[in-house]
N, C-alpha and C. Protein backbone atom coordinates (compact mmCIF):
# COMPACT_ATOMS: atom_id res chain seq x y z
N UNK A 1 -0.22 -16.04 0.91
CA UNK A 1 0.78 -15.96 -0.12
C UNK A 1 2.02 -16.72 0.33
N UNK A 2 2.31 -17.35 -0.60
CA UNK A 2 3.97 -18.05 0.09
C UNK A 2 5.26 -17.33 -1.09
N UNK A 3 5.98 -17.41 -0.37
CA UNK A 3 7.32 -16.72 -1.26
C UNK A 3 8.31 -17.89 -1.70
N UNK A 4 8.32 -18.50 -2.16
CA UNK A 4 9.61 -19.11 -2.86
C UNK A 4 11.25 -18.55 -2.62
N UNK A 5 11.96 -18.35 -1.60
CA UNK A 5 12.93 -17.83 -2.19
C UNK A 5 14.26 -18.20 -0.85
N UNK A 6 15.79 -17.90 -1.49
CA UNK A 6 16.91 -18.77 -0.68
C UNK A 6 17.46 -17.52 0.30
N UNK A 7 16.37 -16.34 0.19
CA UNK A 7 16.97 -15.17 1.53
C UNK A 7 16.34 -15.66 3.01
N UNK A 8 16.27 -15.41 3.63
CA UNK A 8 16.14 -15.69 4.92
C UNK A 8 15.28 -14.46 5.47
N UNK A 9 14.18 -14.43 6.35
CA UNK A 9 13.29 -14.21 6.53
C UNK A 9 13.73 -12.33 6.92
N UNK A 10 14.58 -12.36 7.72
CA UNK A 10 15.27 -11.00 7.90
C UNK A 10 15.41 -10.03 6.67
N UNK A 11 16.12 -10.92 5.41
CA UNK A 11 16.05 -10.21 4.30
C UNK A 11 15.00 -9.98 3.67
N UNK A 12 13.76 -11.06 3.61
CA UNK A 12 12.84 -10.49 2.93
C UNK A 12 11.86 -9.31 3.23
N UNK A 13 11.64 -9.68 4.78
CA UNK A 13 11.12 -8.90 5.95
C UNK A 13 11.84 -7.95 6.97
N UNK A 14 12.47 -6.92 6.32
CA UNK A 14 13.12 -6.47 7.99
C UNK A 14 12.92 -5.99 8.66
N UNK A 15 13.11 -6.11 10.00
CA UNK A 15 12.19 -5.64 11.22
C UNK A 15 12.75 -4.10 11.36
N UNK A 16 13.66 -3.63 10.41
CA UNK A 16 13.71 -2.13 10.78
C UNK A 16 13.44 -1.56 9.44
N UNK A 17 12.54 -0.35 9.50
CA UNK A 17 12.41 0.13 8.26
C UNK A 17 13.33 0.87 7.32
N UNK A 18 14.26 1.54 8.38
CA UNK A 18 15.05 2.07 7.84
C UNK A 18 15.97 1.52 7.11
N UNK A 19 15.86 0.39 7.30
CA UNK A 19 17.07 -0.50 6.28
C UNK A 19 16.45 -0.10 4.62
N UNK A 20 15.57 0.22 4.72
CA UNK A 20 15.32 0.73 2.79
C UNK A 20 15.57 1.96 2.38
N UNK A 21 15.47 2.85 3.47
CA UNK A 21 15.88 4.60 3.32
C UNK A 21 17.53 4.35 2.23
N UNK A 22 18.27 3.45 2.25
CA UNK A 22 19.80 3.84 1.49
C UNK A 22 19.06 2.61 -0.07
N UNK A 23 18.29 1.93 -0.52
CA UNK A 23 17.76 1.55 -1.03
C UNK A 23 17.02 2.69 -2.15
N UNK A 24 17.50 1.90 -3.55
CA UNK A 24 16.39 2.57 -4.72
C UNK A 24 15.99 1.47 -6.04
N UNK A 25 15.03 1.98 -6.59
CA UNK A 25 14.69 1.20 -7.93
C UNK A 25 14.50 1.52 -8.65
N UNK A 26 15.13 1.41 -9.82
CA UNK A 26 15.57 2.31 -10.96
C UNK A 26 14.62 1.33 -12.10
N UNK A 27 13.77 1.85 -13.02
CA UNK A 27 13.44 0.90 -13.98
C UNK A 27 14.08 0.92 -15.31
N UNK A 28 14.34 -0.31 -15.43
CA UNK A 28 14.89 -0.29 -17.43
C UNK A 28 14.11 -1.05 -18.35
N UNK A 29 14.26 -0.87 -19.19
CA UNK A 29 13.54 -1.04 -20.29
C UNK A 29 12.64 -2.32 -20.14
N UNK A 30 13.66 -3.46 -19.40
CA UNK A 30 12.98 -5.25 -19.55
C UNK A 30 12.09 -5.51 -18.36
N UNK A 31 12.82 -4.23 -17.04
CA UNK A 31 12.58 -5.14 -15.51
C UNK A 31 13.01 -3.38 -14.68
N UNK A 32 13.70 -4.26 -13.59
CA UNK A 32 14.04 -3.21 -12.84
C UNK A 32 15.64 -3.18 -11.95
N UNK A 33 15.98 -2.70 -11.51
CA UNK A 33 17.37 -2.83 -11.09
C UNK A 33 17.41 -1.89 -9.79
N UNK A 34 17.82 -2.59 -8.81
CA UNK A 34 18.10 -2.27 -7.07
C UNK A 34 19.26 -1.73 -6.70
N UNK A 35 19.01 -0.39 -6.49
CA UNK A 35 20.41 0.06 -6.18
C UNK A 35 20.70 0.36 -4.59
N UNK A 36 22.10 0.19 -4.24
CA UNK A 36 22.30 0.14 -2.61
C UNK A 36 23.07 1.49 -2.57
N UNK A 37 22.82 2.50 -1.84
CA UNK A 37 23.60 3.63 -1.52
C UNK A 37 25.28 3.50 -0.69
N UNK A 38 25.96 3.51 -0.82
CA UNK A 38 27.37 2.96 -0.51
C UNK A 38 28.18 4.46 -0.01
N UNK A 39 28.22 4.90 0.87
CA UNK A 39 29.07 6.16 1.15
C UNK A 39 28.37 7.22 0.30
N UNK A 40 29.00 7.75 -0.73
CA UNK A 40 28.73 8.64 -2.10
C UNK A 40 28.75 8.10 -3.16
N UNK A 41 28.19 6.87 -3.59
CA UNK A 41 28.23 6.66 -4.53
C UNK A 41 26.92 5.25 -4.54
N UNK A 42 26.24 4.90 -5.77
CA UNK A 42 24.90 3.70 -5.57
C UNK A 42 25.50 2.56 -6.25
N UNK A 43 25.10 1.35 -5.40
CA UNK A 43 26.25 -0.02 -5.82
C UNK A 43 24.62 -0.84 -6.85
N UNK A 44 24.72 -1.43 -7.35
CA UNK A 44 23.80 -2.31 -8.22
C UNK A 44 23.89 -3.53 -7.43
N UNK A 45 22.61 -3.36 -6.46
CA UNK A 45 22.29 -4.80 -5.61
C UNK A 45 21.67 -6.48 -6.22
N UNK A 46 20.77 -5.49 -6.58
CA UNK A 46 20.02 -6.59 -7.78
C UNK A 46 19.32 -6.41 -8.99
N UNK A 47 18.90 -7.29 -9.78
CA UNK A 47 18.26 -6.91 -10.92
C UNK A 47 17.50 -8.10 -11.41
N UNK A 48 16.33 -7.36 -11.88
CA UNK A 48 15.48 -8.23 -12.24
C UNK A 48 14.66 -7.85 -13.80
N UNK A 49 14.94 -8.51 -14.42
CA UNK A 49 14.67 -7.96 -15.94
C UNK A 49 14.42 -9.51 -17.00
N UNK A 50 13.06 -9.24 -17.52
CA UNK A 50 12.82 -10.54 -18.51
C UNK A 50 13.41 -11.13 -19.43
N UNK A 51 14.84 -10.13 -19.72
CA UNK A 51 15.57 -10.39 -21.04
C UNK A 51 16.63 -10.37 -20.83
N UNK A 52 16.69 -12.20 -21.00
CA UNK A 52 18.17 -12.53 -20.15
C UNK A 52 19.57 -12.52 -20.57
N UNK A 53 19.69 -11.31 -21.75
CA UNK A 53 21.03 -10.42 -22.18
C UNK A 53 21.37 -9.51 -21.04
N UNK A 54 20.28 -9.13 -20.15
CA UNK A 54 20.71 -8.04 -19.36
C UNK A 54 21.75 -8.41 -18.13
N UNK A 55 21.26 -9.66 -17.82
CA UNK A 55 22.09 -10.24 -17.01
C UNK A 55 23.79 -10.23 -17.30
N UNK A 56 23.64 -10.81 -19.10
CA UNK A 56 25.30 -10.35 -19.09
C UNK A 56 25.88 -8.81 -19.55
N UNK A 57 25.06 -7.96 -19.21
CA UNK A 57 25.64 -6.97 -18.91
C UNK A 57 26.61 -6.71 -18.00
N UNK A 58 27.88 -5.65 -17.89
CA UNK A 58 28.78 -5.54 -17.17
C UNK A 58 27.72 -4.86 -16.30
N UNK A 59 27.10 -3.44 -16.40
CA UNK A 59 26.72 -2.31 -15.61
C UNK A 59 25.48 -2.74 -15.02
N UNK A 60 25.47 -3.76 -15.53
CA UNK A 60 23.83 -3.90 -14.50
C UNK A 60 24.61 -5.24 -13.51
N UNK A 61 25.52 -5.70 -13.10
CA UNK A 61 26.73 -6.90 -11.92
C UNK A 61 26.06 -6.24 -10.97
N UNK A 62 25.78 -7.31 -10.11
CA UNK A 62 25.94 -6.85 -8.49
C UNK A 62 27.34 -6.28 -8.23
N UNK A 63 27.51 -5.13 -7.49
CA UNK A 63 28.50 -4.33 -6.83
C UNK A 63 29.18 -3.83 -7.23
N UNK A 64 28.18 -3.23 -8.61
CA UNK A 64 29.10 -2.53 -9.76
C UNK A 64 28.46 -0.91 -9.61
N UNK A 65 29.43 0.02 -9.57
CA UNK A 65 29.01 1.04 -9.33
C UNK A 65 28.30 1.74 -10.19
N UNK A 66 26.97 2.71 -9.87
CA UNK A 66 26.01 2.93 -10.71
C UNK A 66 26.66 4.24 -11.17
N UNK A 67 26.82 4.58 -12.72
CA UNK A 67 27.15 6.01 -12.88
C UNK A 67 26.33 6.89 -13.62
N UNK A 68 25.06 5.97 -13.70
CA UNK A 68 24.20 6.67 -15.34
C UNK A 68 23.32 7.27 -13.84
N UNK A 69 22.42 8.43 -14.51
CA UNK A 69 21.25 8.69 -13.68
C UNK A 69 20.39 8.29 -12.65
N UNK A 70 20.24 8.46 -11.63
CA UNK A 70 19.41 7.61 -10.89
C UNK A 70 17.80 7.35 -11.82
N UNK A 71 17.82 7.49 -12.78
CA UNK A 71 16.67 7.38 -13.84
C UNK A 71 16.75 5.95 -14.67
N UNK A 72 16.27 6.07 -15.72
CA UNK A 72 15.90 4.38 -16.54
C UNK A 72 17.53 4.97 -17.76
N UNK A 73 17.86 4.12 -17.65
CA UNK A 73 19.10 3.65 -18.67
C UNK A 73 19.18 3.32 -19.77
């Protein structure tokens, strides 16, 4: 399998597992959306969704704080 992509091998692969324990994935309606655990509160890492309105969403921004459910939105 080859991966296409501009992260660097650390990010795609990391050699510690625990780096995903503060990691979640929330699904919505188009795709899915990556949330990063931040102190007390879950930051919106990434998102990946087929319907590319979601993107200009405010609440789905990288490093925008998550406030709806850790559930689908």
């Amino acid at each position: 399998m080859i991966i296409y992509t501009p992260l660097t091998m650390d990010e795609v692969f990391p050699t510690d597992p625990t780096q995903f324990n503060n990691k979640k994935t929330i699904p919505i309606k188009h795709g899915v959306i990556t949330l990063e655990k931040r102190e007390e509160t879950w930051l919106v890492c990434s998102l990946h969704s087929s319907n590319p309105a979601d993107y200009l969403r405010s609440d789905y921004q990288p490093g925008t704080i998550w406030s709806a459910p850790l559930e689908e939105k």
